[in-house]
Protein backbone atom coordinates (compact mmCIF):
# COMPACT_ATOMS: atom_id res chain seq x y z
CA UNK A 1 0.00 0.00 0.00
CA UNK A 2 1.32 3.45 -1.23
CA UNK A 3 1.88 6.20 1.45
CA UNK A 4 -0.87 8.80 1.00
CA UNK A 5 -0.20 12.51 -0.62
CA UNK A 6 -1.27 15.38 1.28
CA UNK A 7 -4.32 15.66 -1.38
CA UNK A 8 -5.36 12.12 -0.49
CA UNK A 9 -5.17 12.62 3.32
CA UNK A 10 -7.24 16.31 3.46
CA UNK A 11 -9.42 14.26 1.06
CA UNK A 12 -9.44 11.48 3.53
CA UNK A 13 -10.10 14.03 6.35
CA UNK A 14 -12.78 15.93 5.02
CA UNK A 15 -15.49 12.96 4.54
CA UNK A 16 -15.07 12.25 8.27
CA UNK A 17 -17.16 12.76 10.34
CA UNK A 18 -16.70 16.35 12.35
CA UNK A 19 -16.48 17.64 15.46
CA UNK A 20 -17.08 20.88 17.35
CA UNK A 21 -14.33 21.50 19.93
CA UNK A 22 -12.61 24.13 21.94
CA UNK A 23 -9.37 23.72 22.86
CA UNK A 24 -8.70 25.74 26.38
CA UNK A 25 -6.29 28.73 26.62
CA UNK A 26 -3.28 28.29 28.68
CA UNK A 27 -3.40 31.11 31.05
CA UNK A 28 0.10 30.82 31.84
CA UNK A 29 1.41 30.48 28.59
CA UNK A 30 0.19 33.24 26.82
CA UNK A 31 2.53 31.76 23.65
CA UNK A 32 -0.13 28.79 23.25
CA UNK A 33 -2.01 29.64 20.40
CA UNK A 34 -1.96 26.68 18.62
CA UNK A 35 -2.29 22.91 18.91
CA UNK A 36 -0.43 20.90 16.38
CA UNK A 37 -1.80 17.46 15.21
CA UNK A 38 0.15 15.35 12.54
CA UNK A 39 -2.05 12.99 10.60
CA UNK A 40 -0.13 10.67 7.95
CA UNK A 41 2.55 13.38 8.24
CA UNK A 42 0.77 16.14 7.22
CA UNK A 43 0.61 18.72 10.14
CA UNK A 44 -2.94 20.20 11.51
CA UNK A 45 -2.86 23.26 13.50
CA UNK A 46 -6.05 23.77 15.75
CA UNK A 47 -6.34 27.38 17.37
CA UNK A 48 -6.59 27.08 20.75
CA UNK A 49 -9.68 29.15 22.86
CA UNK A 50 -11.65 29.01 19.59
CA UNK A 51 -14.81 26.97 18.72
CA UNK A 52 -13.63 24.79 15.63
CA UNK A 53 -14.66 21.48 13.71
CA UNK A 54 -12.24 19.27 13.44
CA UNK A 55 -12.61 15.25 11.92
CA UNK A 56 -12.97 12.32 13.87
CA UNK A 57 -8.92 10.84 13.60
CA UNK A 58 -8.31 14.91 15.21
CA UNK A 59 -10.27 14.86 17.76
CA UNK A 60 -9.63 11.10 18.70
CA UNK A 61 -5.48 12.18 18.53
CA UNK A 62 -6.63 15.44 20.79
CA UNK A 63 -8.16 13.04 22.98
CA UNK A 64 -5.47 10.61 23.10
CA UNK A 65 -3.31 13.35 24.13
CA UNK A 66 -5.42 14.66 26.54
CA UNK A 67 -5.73 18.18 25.11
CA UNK A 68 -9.97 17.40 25.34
């Protein structure tokens, strides 16, 4: 089995199912502004303190680290 393009994995990514999350600010870290997922190498910044849908292998990663 090939290794998937970046075309084929946002491809992938977008018919999954979504999700609404909200990452929580850091209050002391003001420099967190961004949560960075990496999904068949292809790197997926979330914006934390913002309301955002994100696909089901994000938000299980996000889970998995415990950032939700």
């Amino acid at each position: 089995m090939a290794i998937p393009n970046s075309e084929d994995t946002f491809a992938m990514l977008r018919k999954e199912k979504q999700y609404n999350i909200c990452i929580r600010k850091d209050e002391n870290n003001p420099n967190y502004v961004t949560e960075r997922v990496y999904v068949n190498g292809e790197c997926i910044q979330i914006p934390v303190g913002e309301d955002v849908e994100v696909p089901e292998t994000v938000f299980k990663l996000l889970r998995r680290k415990n950032i939700i």
